[in-house]
Protein backbone atom coordinates (compact mmCIF):
# COMPACT_ATOMS: atom_id res chain seq x y z
CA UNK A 1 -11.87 -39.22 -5.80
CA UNK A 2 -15.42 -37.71 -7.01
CA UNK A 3 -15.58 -35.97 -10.29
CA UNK A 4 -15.81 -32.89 -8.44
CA UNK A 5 -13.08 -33.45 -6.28
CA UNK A 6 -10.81 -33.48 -9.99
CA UNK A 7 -12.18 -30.71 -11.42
CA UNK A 8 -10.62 -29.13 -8.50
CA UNK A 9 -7.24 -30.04 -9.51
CA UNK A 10 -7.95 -29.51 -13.28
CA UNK A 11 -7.39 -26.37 -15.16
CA UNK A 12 -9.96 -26.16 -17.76
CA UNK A 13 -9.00 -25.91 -21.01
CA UNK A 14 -10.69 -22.83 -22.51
CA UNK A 15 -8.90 -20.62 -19.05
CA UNK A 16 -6.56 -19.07 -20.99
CA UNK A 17 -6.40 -15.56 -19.35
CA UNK A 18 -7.03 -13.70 -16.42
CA UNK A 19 -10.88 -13.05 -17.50
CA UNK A 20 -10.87 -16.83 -18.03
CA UNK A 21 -10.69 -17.38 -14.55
CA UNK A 22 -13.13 -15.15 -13.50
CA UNK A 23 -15.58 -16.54 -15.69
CA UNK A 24 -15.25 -20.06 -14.73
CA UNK A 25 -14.72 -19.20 -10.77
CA UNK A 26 -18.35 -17.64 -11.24
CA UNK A 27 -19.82 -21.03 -11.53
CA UNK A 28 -18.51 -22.29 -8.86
CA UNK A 29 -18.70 -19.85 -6.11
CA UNK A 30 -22.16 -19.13 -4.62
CA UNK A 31 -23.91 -15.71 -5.88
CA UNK A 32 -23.48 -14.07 -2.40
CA UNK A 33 -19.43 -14.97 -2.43
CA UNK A 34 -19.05 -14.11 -6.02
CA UNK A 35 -20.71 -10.77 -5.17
CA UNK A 36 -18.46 -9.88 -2.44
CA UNK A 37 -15.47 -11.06 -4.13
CA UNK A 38 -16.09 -9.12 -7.74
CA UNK A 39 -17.80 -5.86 -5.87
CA UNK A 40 -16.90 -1.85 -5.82
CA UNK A 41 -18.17 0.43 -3.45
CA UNK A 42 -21.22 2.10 -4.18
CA UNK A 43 -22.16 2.46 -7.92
CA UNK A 44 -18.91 1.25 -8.89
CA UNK A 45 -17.33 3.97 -10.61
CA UNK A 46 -13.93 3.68 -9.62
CA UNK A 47 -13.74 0.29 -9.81
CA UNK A 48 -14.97 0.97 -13.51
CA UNK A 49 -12.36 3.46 -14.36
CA UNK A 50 -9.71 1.22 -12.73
CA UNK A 51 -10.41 -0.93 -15.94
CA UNK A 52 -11.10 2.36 -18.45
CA UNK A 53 -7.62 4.09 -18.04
CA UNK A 54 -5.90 1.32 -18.54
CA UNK A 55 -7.80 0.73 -21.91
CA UNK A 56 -7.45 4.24 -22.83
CA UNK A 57 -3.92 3.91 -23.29
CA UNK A 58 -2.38 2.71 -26.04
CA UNK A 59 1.13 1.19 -26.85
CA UNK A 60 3.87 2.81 -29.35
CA UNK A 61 5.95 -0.08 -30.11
CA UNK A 62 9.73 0.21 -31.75
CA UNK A 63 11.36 -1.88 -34.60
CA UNK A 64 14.22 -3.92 -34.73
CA UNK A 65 15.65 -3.96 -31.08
CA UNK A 66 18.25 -6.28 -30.19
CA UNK A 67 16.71 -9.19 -27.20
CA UNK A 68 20.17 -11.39 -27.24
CA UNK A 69 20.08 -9.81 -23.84
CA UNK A 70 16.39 -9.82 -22.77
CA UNK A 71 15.77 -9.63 -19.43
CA UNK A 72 12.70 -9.27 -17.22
CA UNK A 73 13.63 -9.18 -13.46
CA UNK A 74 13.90 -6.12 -10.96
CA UNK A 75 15.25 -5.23 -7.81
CA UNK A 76 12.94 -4.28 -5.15
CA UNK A 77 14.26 -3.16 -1.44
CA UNK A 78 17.03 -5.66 -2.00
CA UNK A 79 15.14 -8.35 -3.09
CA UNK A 80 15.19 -9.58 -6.93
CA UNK A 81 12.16 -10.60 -8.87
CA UNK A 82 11.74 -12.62 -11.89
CA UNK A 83 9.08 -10.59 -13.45
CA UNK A 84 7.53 -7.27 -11.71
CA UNK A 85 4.75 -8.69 -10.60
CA UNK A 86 3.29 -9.60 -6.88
CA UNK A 87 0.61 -10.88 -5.04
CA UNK A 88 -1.96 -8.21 -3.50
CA UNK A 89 -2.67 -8.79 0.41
CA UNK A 90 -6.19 -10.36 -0.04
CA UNK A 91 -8.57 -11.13 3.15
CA UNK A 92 -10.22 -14.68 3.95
CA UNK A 93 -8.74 -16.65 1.56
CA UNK A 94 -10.42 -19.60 2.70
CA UNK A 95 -13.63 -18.56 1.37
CA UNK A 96 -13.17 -19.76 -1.91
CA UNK A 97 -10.58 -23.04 -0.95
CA UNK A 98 -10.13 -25.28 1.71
CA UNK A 99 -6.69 -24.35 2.36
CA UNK A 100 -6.71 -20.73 1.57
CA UNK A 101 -4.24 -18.75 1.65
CA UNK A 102 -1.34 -21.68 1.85
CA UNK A 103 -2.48 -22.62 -1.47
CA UNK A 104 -2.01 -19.23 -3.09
CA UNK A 105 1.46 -19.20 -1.50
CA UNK A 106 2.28 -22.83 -2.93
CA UNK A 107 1.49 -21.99 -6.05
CA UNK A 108 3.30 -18.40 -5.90
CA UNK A 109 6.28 -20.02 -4.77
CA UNK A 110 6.19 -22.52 -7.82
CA UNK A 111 6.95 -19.91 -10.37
CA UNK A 112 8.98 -17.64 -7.88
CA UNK A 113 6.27 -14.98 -7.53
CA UNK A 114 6.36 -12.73 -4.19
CA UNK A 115 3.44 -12.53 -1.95
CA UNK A 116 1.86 -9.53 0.26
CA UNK A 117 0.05 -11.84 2.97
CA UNK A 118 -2.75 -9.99 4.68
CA UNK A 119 -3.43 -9.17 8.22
CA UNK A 120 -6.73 -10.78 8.00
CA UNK A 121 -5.54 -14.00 6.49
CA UNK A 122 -7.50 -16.61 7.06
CA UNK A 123 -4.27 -18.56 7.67
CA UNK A 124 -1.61 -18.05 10.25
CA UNK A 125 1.29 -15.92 8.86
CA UNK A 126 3.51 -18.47 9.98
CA UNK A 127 1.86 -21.45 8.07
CA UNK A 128 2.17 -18.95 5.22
CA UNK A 129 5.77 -18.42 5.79
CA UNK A 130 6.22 -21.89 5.66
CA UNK A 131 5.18 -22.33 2.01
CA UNK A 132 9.04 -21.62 0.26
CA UNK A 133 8.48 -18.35 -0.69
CA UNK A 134 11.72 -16.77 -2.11
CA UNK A 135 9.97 -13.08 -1.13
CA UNK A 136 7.17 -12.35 0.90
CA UNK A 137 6.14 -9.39 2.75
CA UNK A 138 3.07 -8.48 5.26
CA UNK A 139 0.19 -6.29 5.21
CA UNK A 140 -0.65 -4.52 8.57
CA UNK A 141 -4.08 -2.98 9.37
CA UNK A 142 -3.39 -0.40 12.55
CA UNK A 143 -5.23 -2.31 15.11
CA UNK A 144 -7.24 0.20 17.79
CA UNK A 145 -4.20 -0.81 20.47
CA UNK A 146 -0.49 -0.62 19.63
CA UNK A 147 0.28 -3.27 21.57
CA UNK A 148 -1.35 -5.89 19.33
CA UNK A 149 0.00 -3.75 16.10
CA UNK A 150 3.11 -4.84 17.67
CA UNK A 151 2.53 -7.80 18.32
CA UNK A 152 1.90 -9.11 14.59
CA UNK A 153 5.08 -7.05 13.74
CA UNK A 154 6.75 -9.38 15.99
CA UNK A 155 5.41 -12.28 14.50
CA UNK A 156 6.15 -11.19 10.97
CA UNK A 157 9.63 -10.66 12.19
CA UNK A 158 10.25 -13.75 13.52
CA UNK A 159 9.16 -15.86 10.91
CA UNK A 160 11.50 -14.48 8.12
CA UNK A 161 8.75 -12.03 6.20
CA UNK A 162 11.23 -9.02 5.00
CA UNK A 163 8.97 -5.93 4.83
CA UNK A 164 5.90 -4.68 5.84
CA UNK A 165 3.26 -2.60 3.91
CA UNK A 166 0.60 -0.95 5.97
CA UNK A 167 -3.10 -0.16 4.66
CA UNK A 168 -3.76 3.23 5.34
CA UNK A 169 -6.74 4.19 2.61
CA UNK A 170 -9.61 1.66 4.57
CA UNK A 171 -10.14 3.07 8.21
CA UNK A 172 -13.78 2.22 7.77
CA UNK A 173 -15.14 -0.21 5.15
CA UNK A 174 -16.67 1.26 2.12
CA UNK A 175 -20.16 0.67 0.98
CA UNK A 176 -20.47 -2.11 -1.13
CA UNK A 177 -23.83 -2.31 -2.21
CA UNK A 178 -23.60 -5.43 -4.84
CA UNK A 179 -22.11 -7.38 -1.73
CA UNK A 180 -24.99 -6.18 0.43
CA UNK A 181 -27.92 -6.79 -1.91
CA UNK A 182 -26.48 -10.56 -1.39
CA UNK A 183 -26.83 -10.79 1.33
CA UNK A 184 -22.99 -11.90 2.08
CA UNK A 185 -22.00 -12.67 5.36
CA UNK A 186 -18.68 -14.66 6.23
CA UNK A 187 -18.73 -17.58 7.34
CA UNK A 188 -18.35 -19.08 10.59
CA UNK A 189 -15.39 -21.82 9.53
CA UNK A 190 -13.51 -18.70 7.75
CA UNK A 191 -11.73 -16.16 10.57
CA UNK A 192 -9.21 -13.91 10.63
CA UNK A 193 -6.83 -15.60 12.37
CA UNK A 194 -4.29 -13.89 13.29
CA UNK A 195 -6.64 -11.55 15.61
CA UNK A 196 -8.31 -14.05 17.23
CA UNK A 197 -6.34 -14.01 20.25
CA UNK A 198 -6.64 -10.21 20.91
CA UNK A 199 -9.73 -8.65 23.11
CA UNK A 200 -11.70 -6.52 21.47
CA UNK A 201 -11.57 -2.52 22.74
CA UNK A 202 -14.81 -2.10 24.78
CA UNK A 203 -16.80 -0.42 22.45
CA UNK A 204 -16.85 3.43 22.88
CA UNK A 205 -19.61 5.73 24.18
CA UNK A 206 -21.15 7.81 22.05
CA UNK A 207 -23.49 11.31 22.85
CA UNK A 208 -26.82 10.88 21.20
CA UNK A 209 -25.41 13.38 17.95
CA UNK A 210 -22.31 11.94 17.88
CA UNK A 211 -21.68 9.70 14.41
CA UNK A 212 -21.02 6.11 14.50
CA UNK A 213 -18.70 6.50 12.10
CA UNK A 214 -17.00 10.01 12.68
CA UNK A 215 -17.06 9.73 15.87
CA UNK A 216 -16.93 5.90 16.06
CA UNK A 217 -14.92 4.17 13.51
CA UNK A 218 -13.00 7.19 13.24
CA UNK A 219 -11.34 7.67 16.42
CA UNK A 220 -9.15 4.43 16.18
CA UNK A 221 -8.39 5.07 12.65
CA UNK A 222 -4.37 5.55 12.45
CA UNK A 223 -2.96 8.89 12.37
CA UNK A 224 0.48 10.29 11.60
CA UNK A 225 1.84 9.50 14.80
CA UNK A 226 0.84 5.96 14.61
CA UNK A 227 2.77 5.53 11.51
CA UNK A 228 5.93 7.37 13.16
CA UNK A 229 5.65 5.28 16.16
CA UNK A 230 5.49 1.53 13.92
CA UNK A 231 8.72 3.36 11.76
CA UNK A 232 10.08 3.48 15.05
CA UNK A 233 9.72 0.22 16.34
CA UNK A 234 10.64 -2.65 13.74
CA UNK A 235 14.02 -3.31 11.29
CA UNK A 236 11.51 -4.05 8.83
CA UNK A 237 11.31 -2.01 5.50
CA UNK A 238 7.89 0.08 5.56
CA UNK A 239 5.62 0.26 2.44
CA UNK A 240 2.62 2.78 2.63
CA UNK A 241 -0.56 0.87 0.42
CA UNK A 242 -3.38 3.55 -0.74
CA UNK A 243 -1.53 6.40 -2.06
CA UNK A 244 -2.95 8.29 -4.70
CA UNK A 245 -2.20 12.19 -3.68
CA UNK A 246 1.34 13.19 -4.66
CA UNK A 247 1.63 15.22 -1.63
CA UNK A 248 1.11 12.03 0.71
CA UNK A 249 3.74 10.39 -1.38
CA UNK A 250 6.47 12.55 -0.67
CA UNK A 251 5.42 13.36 3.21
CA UNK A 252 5.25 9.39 3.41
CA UNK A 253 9.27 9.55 1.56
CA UNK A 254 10.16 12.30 3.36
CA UNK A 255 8.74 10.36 6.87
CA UNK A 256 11.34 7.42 6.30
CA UNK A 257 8.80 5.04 4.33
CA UNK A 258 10.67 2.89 2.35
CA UNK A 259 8.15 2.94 -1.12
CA UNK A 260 4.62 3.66 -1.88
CA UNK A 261 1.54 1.10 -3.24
CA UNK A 262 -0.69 3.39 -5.57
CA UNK A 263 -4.23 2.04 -4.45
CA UNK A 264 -7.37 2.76 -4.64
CA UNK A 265 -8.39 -0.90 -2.47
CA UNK A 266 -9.65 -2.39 -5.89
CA UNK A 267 -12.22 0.36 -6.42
CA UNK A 268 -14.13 -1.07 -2.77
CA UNK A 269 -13.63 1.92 -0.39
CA UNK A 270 -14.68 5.35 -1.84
CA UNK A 271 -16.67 6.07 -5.33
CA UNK A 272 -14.91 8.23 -7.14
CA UNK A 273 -11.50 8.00 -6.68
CA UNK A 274 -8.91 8.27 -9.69
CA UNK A 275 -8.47 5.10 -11.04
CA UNK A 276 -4.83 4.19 -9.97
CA UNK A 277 -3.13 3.90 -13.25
CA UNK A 278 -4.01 7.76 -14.17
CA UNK A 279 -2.54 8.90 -10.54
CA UNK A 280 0.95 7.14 -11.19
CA UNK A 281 2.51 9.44 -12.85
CA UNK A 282 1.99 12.36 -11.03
CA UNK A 283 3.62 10.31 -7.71
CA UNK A 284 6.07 8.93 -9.80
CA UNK A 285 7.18 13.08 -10.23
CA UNK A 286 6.22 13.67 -6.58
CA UNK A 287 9.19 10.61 -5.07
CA UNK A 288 11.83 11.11 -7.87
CA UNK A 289 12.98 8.14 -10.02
CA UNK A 290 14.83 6.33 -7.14
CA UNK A 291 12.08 5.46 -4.83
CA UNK A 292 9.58 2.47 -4.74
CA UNK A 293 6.55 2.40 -6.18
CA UNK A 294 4.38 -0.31 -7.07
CA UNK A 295 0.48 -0.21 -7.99
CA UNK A 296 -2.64 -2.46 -7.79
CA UNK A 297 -6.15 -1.93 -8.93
CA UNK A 298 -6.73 -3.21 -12.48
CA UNK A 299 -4.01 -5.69 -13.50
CA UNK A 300 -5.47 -7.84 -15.59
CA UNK A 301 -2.98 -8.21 -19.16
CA UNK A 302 0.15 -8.08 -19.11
CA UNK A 303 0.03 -5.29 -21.47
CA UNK A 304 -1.25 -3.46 -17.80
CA UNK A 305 1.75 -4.74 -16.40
CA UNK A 306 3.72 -2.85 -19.70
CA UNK A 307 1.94 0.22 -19.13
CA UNK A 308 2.00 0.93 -15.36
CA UNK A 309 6.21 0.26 -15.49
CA UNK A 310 5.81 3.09 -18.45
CA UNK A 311 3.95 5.60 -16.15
CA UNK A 312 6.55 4.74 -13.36
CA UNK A 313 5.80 1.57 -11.45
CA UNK A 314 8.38 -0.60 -10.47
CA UNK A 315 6.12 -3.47 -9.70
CA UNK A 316 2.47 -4.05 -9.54
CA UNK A 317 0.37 -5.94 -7.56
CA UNK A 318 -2.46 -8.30 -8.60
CA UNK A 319 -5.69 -8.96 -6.71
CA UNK A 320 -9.05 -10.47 -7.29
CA UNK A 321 -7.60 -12.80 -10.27
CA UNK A 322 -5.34 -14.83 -7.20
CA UNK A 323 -9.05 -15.66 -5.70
CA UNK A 324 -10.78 -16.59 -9.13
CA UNK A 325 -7.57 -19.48 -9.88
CA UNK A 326 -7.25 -20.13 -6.21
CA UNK A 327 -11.30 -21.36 -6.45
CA UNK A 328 -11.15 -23.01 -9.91
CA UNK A 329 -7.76 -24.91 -9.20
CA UNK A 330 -6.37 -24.41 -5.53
CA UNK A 331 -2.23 -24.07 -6.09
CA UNK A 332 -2.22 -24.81 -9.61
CA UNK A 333 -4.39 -22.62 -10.69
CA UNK A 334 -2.94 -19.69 -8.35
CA UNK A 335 0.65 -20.88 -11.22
CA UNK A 336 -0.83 -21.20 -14.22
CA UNK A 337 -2.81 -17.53 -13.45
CA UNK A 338 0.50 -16.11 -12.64
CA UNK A 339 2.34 -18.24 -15.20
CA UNK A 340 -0.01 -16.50 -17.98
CA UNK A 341 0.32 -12.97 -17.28
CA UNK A 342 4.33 -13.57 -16.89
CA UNK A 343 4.04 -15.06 -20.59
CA UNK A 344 1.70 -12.25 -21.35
CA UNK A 345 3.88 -9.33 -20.34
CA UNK A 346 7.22 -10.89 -22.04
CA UNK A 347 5.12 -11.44 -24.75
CA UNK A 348 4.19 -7.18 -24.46
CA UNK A 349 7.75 -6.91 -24.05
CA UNK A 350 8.72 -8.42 -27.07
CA UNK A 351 6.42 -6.82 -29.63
CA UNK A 352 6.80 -3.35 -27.74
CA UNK A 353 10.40 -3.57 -28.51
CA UNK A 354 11.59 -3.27 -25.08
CA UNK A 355 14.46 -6.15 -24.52
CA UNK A 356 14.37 -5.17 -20.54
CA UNK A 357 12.56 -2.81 -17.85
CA UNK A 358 14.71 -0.65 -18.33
CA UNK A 359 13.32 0.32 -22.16
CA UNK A 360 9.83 0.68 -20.75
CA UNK A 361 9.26 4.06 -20.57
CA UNK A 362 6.56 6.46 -21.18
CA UNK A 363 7.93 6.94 -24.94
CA UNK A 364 6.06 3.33 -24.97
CA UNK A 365 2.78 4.41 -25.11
CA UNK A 366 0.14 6.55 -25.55
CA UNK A 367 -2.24 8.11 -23.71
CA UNK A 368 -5.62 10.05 -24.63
């Protein structure tokens, strides 16, 4: 085995957080992946203020509590997790390691972390499935007929993957102009495959003042009825990913969603949008305390992890970092990544004073 073929397997040993990996996964990704991989859309402002608001807010910790009892796992939609914390859907996997996406699950299912596998995985969802996940779920992009929608539903269904959450904030790609100035392109060895045995929609006429993308893109981007319809059709627990209006929270609720993913895509679809930490709350209000709501966009401590359970988050979702440890160390890295911020946010827990979830509130912290 070459020396690079080690250093594969080999966590080095200054990656001792979630930045960690980023930095070293820069070095070994090419400039036009990297790119892609760390970019926002446009001049990156949201992506920015994903990162700012969480900085902004500061933690109020308490004395003397009482951890014989310390606990750190949660219910979610009848499933139990050891720590709040899950893996973001995250596309073409297989960009930055040979196996992709089966090695993130691998190493999720090593330290009992739930999943969110993407529609455009560059695995098949059964493969995935395969991997001993103890929860895993599955991200559905409307495709432009509902019989192929379906049809991954099915799938999903049949091999044992116990709720779906469907992207609703990306009907068109955002501009990403760091990933453009690249030059990136994907590969021809990494697909989505899981689409690859659907036709493709004959593309659709359009008048000479017609726009490609209002008129285009637009008019197969999922609409209420869509969402009704896919309610409708599978046993499957429905998550709604993108929210950041309270209004669309409780019409989703009210609709027969079964919880909510405040999202603003990682900061990669529209410039400035909220960061999704500082529109929590004000969903949180909109749903009531009951209802599910998890977050993504930012997680990078686990004193984020802390904070977002204090604004009202019952779990939250981690991204880009499962892509920098997946390319520096395959499986193990995808662990020890997770394995850190689970040591980081007892570690929050413990020096907030807050023995379980349940004494995170927003009396923990605060905000400017």
């Amino acid at each position: 085995m070459s020396n690079q073929q080690n250093e594969q397997f080999c966590i080095p040993r200054d990656v001792v957080s979630l930045g960690d990996y980023e930095r070293v996964a820069s070095t070994r990704l090419t400039h036009a992946c990297k790119e892609h991989i760390a970019a926002g859309v446009g001049d990156e402002l949201t992506l920015q203020r994903n990162r700012e608001d969480f900085d902004r807010i500061r933690i109020q910790p308490r004395l003397l509590r009482n951890f014989a009892q310390a606990n750190t796992s949660c219910e979610l939609l009848g499933s139990r997790l050891r720590h709040p914390i899950m893996l973001a859907p995250v596309a073409y996997q297989k960009l930055v390691h040979v196996d992709g996406e089966l090695a993130t699950a691998a190493g999720a299912a090593a330290v009992d972390c739930g999943m969110i596998v993407s529609t455009l995985a560059s695995a098949s969802l059964e493969d995935i499935a395969n991997q001993g996940l103890s929860l895993l779920w599955f991200q559905v992009y409307f495709q432009p007929e509902r019989a192929a929608t379906l049809a991954l539903v099915r799938r999903a269904e049949r091999a044992g993957y116990t709720a779906l959450v469907v992207t609703l904030d990306a009907p068109v790609s955002g501009l990403r102009n760091r990933a453009q100035r690249a030059g990136f392109e994907l590969p021809e060895h990494v697909t989505a495959v899981n689409l690859e045995h659907f036709s493709r929609p004959p593309q659709r006429a359009l008048d000479s003042n017609d726009s490609v993308v209002l008129h285009g893109f637009m008019a197969d981007a999922p609409t209420m009825a869509d969402l009704t319809w896919l309610l409708a059709e599978t046993r499957l627990p429905v998550l709604v990913k993108g929210v950041l209006n309270p209004l669309d929270a409780l019409e989703l609720k009210n609709l027969g969603c079964a919880g909510v993913v405040v999202s603003n895509h990682g900061g990669r679809t529209l410039d400035g949008l909220p960061s999704t930490i500082s529109a929590l709350a004000a969903v949180r209000a909109a749903v009531g305390d009951e209802y599910p709501v998890l977050l993504d966009s930012g997680i990078r401590r686990g004193t984020d992890v802390l904070k977002a359970l204090a604004l009202g988050a019952n779990c939250v979702l981690v991204g880009r970092p499962q892509l920098y440890a997946l390319a520096v160390a395959g499986a193990l890295g995808v662990a020890h990544m997770l394995r850190l911020l689970h040591t980081e946010f007892e570690t929050a827990m413990a020096l907030s004073g807050c023995p379980s979830l349940a004494d995170i509130t927003k009396d923990c912290i605060l905000a400017d």
